[in-house]
N, C-alpha and C. Protein backbone atom coordinates (compact mmCIF):
# COMPACT_ATOMS: atom_id res chain seq x y z
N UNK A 1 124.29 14.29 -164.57
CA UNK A 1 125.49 14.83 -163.96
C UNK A 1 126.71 14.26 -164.72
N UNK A 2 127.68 14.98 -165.70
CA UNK A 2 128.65 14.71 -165.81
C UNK A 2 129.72 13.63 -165.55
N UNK A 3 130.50 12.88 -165.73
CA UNK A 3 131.41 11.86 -165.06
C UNK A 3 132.61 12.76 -165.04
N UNK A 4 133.02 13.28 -164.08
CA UNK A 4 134.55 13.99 -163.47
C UNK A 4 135.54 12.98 -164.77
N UNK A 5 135.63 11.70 -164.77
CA UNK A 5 136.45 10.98 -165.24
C UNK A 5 136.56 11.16 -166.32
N UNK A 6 135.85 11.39 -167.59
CA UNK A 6 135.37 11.56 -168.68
C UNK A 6 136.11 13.27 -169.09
N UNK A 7 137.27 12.89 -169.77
CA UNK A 7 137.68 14.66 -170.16
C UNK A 7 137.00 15.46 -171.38
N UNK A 8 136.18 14.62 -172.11
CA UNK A 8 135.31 15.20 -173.22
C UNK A 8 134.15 14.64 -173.50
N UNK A 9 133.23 15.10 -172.44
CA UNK A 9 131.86 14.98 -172.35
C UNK A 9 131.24 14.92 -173.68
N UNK A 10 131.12 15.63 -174.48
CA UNK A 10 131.02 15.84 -175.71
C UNK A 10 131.10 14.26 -177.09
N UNK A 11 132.33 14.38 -177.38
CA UNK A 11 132.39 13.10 -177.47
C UNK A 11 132.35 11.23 -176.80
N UNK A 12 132.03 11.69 -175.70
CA UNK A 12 131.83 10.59 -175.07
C UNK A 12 130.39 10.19 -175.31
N UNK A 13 129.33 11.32 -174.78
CA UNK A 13 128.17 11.32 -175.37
C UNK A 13 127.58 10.74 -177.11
N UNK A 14 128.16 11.62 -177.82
CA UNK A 14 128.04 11.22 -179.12
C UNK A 14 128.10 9.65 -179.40
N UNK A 15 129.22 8.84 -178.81
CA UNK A 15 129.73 7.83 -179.21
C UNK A 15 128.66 6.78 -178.20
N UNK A 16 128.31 7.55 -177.15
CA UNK A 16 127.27 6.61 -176.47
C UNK A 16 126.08 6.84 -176.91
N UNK A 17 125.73 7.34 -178.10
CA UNK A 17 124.19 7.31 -178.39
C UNK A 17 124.82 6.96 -179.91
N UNK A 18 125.93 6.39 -180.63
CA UNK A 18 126.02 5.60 -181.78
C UNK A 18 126.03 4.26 -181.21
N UNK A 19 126.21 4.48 -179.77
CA UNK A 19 126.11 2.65 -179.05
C UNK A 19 127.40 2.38 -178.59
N UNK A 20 128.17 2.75 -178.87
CA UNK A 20 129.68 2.39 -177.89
C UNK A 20 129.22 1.93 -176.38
N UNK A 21 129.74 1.42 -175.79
CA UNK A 21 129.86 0.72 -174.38
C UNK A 21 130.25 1.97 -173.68
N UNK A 22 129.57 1.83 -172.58
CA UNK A 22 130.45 2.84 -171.57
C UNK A 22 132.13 3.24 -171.70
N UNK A 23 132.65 2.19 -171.37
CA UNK A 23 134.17 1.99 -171.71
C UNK A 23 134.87 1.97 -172.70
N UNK A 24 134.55 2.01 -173.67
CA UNK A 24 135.05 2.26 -174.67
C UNK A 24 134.40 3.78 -175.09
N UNK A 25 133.82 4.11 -175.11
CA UNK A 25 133.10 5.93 -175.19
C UNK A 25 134.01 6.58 -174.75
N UNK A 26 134.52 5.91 -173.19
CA UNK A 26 135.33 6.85 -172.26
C UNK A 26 136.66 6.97 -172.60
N UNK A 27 137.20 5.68 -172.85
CA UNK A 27 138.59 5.45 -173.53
C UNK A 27 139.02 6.72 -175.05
N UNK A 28 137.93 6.50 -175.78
CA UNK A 28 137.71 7.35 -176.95
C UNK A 28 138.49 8.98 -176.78
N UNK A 29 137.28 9.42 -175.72
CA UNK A 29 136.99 10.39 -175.72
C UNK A 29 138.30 10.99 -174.77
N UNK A 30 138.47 10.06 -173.87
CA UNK A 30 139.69 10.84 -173.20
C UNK A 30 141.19 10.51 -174.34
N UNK A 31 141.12 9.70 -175.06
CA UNK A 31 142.10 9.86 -175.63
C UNK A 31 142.26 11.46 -176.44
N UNK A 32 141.18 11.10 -177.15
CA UNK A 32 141.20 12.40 -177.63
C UNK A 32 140.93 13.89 -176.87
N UNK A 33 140.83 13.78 -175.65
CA UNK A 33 140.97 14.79 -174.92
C UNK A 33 142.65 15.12 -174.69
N UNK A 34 143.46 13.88 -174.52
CA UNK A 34 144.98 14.23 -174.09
C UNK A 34 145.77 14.81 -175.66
N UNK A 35 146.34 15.45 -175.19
CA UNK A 35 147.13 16.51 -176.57
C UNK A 35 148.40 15.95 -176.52
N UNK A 36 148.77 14.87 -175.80
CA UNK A 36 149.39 13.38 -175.87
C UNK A 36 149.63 12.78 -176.82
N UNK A 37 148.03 12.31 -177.10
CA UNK A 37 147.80 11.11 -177.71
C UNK A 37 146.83 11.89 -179.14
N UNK A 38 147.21 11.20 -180.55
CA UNK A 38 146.21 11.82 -181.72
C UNK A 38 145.29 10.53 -181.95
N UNK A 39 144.19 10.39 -181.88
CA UNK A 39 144.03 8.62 -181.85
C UNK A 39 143.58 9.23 -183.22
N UNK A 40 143.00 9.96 -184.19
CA UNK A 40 142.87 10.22 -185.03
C UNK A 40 143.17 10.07 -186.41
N UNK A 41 144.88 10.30 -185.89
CA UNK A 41 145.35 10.14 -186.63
C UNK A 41 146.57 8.86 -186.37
N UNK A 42 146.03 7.99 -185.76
CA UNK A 42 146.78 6.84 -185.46
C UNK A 42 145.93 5.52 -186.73
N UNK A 43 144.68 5.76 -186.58
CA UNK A 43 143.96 5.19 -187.74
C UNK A 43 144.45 4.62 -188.81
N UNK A 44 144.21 3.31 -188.66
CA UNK A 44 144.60 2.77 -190.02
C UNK A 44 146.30 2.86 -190.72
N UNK A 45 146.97 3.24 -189.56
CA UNK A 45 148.80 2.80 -189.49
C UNK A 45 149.29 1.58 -189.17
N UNK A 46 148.57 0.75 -188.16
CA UNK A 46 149.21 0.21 -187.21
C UNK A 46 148.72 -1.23 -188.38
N UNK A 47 150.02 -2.12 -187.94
CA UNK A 47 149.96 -3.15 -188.77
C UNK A 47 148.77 -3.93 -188.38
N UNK A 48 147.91 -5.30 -188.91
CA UNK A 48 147.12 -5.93 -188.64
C UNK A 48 147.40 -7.17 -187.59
N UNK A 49 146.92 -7.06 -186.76
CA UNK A 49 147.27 -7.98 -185.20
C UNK A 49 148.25 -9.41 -185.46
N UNK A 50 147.67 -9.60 -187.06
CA UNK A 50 148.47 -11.15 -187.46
C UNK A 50 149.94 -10.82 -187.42
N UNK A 51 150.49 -9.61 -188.03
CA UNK A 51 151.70 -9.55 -188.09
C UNK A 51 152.48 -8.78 -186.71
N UNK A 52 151.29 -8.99 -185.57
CA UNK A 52 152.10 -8.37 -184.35
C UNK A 52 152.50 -10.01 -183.39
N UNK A 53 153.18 -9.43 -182.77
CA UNK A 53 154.08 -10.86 -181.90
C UNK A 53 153.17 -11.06 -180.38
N UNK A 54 153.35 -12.08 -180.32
CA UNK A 54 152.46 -13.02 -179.26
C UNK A 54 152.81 -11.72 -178.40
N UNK A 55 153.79 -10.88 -177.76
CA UNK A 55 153.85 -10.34 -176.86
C UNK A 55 153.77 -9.00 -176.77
N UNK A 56 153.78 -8.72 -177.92
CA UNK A 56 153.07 -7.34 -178.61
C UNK A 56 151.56 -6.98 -177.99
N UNK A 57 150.54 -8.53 -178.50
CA UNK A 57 149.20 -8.56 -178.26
C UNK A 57 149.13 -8.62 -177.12
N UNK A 58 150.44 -9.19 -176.38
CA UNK A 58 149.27 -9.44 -174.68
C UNK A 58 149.41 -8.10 -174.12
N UNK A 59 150.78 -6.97 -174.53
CA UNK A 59 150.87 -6.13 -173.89
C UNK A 59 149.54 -5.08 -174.23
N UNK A 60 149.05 -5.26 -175.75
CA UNK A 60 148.24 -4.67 -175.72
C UNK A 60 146.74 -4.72 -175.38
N UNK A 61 146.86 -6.57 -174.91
CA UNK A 61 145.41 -6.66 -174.12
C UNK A 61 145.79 -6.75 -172.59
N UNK A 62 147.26 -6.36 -172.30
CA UNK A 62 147.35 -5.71 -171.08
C UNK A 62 146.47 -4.43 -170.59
N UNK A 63 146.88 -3.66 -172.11
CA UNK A 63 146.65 -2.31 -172.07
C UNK A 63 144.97 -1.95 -171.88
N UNK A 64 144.67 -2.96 -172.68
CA UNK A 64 142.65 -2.36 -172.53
C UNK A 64 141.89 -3.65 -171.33
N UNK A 65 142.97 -4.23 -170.88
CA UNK A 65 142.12 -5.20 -169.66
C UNK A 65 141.77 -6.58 -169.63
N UNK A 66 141.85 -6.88 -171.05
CA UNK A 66 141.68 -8.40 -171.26
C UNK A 66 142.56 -9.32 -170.19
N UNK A 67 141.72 -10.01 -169.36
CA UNK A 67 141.79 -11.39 -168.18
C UNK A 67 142.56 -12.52 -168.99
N UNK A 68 142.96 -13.28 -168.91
CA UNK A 68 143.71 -14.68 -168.86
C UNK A 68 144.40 -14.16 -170.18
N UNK A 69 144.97 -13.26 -170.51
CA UNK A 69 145.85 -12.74 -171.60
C UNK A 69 147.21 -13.92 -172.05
N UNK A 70 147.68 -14.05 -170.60
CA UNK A 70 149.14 -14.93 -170.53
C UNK A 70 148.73 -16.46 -170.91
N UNK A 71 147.35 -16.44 -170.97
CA UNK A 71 147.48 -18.18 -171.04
C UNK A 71 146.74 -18.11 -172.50
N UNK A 72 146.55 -17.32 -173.61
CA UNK A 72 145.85 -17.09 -174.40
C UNK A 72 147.10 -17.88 -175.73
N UNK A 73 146.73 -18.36 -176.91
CA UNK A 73 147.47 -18.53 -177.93
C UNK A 73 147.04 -17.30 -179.00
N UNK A 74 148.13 -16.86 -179.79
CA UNK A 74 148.32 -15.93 -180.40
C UNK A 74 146.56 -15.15 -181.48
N UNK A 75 146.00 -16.83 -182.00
CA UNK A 75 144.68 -16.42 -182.54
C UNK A 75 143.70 -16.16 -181.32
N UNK A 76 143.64 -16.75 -179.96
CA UNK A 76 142.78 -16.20 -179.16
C UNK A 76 143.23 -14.76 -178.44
N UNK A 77 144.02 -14.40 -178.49
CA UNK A 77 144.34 -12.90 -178.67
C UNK A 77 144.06 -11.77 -179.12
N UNK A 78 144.36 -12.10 -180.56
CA UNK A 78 143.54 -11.92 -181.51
C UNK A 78 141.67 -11.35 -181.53
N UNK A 79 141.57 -12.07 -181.55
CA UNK A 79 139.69 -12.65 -181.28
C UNK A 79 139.65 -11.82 -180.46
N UNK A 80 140.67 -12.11 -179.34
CA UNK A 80 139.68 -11.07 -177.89
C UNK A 80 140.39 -9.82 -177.99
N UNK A 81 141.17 -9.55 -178.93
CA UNK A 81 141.18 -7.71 -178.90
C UNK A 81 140.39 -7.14 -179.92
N UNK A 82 139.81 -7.81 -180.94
CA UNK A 82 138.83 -7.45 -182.27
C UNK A 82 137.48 -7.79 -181.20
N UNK A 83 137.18 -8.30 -180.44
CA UNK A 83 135.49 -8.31 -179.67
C UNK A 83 135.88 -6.94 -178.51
N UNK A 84 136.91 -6.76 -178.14
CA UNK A 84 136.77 -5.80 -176.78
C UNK A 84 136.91 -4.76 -177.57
């Protein structure tokens, strides 16, 4: 049965039988479902995490969920947005 949540079954699938995590499959796939967002073509623009600012990273391990973010130093930040 389908996941309602999931806006592109299709690629969500695909990416869960290359092994992606549930959550991250889903993240994927709905990105690229919103005509929003190009994650496509976001690839390989965005500077490398070293040259983003302590508050750059937490907002962006705000963004995908990472726990004790605020008490993190800039390389454990790091680390935990390259493992999630």
């Amino acid at each position: 049965m389908p996941n309602p949540s999931i806006k592109d079954e299709d690629t969500y699938q695909a990416l869960r039988d290359k092994g992606a995590s549930k959550e991250k499959a889903a993240r994927i796939a709905n990105a690229q479902a919103n005509t929003d967002m190009h994650p496509s073509e976001k690839g390989g623009q965005a500077a490398p995490y070293e040259d983003w600012t302590v508050e750059d990273l937490r907002e962006r391990a705000k963004e995908i969920g990472i726990e004790g973010r605020w008490a993190m130093k800039k390389d454990e930040l790091i680390e935990a947005l390259r493992v999630h």
